[in-house]
N, C-alpha and C. Protein backbone atom coordinates (compact mmCIF):
# COMPACT_ATOMS: atom_id res chain seq x y z
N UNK A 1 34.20 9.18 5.78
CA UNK A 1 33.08 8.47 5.17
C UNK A 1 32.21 9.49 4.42
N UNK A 2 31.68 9.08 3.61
CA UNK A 2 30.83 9.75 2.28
C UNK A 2 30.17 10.71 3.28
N UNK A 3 29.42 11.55 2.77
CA UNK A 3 27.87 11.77 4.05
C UNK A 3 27.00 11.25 4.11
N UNK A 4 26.72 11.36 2.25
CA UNK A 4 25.23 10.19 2.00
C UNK A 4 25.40 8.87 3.02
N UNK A 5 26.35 8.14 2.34
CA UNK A 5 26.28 6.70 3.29
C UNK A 5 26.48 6.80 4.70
N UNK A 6 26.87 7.81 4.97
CA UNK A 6 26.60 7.95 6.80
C UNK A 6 25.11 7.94 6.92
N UNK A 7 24.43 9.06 6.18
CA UNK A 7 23.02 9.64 6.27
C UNK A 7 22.48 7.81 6.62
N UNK A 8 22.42 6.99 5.04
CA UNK A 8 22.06 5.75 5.14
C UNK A 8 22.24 4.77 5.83
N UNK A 9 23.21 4.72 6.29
CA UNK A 9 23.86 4.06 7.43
C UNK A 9 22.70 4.36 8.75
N UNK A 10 22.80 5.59 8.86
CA UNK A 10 21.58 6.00 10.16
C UNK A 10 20.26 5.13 10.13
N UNK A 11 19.66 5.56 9.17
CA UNK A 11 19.10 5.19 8.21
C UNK A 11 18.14 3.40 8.65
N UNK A 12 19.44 2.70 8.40
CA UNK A 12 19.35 1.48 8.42
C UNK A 12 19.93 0.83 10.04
N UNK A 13 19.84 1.55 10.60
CA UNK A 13 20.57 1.37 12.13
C UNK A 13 19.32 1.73 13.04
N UNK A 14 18.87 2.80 12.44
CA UNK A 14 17.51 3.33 13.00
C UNK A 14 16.43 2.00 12.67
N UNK A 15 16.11 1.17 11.51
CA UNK A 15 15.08 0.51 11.42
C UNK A 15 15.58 -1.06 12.00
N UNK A 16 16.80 -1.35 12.11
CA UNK A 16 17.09 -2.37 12.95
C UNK A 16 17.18 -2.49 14.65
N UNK A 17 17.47 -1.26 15.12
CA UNK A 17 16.88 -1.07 16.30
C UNK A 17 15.44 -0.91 16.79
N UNK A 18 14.31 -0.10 15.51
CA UNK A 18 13.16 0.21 15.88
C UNK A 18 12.33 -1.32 15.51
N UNK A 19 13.13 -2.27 14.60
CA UNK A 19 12.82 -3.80 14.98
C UNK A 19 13.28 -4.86 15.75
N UNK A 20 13.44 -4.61 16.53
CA UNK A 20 13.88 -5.20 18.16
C UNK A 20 12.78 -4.91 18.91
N UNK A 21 12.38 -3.53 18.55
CA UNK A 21 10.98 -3.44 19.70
C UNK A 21 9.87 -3.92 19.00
N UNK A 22 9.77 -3.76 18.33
CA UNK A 22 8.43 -4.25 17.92
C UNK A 22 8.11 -5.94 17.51
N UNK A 23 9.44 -6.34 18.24
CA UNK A 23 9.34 -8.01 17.07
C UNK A 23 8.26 -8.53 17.29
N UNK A 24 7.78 -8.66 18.59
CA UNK A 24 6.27 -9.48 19.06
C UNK A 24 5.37 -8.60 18.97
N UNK A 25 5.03 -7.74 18.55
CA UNK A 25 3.69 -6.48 18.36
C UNK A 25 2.44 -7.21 18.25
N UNK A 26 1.94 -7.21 19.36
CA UNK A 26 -0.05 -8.03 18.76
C UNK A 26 -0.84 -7.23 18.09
N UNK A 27 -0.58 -7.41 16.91
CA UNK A 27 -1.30 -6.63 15.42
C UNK A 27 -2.98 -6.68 15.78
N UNK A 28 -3.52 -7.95 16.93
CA UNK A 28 -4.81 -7.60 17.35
C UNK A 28 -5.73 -6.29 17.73
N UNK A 29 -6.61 -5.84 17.41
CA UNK A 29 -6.96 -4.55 17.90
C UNK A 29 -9.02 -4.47 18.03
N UNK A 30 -9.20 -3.59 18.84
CA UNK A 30 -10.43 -3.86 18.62
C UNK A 30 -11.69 -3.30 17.05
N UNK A 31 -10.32 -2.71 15.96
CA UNK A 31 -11.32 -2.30 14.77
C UNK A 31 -10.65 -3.01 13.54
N UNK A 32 -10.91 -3.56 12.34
CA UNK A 32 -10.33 -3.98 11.61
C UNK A 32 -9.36 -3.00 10.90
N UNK A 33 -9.69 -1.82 10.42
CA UNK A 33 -8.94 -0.56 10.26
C UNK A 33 -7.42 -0.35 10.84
N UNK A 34 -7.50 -0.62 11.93
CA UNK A 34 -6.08 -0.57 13.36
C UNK A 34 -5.59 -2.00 13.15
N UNK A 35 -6.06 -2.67 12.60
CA UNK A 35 -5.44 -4.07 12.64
C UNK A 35 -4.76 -4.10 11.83
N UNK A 36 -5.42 -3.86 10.41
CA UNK A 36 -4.78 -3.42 9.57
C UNK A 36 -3.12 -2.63 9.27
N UNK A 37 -3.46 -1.50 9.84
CA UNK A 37 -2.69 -0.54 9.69
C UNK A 37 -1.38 -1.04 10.59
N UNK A 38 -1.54 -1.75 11.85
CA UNK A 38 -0.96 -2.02 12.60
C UNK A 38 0.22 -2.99 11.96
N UNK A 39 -0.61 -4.11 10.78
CA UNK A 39 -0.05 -5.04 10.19
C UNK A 39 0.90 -4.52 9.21
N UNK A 40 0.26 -3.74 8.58
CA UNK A 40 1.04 -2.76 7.86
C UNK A 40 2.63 -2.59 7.87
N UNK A 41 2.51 -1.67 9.43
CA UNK A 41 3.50 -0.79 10.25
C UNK A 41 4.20 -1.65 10.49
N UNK A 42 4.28 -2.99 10.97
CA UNK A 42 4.92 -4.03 11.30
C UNK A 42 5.61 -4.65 9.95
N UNK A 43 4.93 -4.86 9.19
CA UNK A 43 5.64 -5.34 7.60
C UNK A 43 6.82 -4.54 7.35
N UNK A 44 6.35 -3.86 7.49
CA UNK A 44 7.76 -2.57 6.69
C UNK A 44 8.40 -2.43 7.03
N UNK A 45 8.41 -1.76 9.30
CA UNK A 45 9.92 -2.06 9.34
C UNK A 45 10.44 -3.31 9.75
N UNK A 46 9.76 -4.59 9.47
CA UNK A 46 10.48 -5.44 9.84
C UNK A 46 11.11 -6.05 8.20
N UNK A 47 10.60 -5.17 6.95
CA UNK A 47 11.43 -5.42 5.95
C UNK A 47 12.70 -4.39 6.10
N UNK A 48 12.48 -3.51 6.06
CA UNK A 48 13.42 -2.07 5.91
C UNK A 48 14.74 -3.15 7.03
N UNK A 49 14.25 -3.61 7.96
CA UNK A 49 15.38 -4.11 9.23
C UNK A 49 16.65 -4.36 8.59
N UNK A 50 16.11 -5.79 7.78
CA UNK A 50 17.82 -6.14 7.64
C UNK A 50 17.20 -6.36 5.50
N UNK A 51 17.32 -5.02 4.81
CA UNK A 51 17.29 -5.30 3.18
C UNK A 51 17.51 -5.89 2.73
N UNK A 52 17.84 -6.77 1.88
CA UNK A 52 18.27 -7.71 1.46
C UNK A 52 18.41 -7.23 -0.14
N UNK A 53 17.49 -6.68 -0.27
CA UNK A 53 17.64 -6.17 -2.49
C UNK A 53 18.31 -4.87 -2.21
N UNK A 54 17.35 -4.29 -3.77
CA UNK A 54 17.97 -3.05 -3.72
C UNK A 54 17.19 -2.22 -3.00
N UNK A 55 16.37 -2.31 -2.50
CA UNK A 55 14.95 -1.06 -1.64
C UNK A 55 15.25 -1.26 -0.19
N UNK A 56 16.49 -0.40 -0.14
CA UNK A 56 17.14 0.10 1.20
C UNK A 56 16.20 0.93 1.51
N UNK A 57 15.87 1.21 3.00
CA UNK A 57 15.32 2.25 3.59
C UNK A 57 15.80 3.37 3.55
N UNK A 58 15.17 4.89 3.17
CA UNK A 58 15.68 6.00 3.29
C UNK A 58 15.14 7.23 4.49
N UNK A 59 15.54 8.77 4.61
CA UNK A 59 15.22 8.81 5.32
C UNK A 59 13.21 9.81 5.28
N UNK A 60 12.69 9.32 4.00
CA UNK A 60 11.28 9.25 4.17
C UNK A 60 10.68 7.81 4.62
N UNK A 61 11.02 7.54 4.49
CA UNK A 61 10.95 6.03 5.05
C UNK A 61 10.97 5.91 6.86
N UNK A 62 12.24 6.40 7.01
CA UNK A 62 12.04 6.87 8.57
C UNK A 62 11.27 7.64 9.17
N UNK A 63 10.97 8.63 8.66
CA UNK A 63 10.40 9.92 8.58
C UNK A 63 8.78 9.42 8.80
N UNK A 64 8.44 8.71 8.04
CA UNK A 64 7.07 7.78 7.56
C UNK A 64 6.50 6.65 9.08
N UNK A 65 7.79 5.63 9.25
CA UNK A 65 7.26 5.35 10.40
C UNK A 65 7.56 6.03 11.44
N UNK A 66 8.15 6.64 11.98
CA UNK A 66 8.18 7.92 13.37
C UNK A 66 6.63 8.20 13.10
N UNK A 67 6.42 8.69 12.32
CA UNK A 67 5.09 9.40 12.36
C UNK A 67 4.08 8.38 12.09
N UNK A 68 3.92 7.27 11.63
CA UNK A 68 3.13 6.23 11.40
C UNK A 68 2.53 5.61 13.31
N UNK A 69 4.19 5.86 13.62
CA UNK A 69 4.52 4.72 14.89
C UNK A 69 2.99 6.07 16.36
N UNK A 70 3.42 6.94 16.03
CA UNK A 70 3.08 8.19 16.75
C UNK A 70 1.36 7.91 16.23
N UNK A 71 0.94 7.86 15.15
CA UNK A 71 -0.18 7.72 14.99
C UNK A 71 -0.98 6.81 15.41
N UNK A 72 -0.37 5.25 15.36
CA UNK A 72 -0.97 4.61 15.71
C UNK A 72 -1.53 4.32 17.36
N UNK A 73 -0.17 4.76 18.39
CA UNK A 73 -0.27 4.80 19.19
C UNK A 73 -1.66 5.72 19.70
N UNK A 74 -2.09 6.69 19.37
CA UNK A 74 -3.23 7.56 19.61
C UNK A 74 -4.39 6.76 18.93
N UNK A 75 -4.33 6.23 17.92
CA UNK A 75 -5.26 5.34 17.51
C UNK A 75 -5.67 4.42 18.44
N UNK A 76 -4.44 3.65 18.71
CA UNK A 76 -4.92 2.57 19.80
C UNK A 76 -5.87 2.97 21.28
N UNK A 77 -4.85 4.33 21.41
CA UNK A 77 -6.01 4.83 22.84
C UNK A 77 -7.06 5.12 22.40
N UNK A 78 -7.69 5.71 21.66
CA UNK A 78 -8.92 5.45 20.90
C UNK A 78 -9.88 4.89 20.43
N UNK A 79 -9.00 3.83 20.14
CA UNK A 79 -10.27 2.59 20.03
C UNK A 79 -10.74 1.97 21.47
N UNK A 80 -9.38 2.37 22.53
CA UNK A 80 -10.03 2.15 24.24
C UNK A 80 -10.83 3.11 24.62
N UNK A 81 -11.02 4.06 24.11
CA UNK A 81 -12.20 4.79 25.05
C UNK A 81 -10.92 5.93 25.71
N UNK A 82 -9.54 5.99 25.08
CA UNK A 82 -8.81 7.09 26.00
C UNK A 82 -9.22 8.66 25.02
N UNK A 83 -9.36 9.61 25.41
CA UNK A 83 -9.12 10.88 24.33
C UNK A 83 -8.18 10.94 24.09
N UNK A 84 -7.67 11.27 22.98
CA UNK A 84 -6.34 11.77 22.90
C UNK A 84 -5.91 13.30 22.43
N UNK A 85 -5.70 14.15 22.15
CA UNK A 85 -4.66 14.95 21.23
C UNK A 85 -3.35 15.26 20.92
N UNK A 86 -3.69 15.52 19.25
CA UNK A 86 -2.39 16.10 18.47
C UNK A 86 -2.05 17.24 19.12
N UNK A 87 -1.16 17.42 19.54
CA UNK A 87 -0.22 18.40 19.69
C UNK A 87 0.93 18.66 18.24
N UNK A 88 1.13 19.95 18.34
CA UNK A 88 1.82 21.16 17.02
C UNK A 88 3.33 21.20 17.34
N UNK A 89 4.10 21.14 16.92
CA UNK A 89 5.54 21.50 17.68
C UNK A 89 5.59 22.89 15.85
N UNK A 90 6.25 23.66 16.69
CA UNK A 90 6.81 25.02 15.75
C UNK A 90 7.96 24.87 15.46
């Protein structure tokens, strides 16, 4: 198999699994900002899931929510009153 289309293949295997978890996500939050963003995060990969045109998911795209998904989560403890920190990986 090609590499690219393996790469893509991942790709698109990765955002159909990472929409399974999130199918019921309560986009509710206590700031409009997080609600937002939350709604956001939810739009996309539940488009990227199963493509349908030509705007296949790539892997900034993945790249984007991993780190979207990571953000919000600290957001959310945040708006509860948890502290959180970023931690650095080298």
């Amino acid at each position: 198999m090609d590499k690219h289309l393996s790469k893509q293949r991942d790709v698109e295997i990765w955002f159909y699994g990472a929409a399974d978890h999130i199918h019921e996500l309560d986009t509710t939050s206590p700031t409009k900002k997080l609600t937002k963003q939350l709604i956001v995060f939810y739009e996309k990969v539940m488009d990227w899931r199963l493509p349908m045109g030509t705007q296949k998911p790539n892997q900034e795209d993945k790249d984007w929510a991993l780190q979207e998904a990571k953000d919000l989560l600290r957001a959310i403890d945040e708006a509860h009153g948890i502290e959180t920190e970023k931690g650095e990986w080298e």
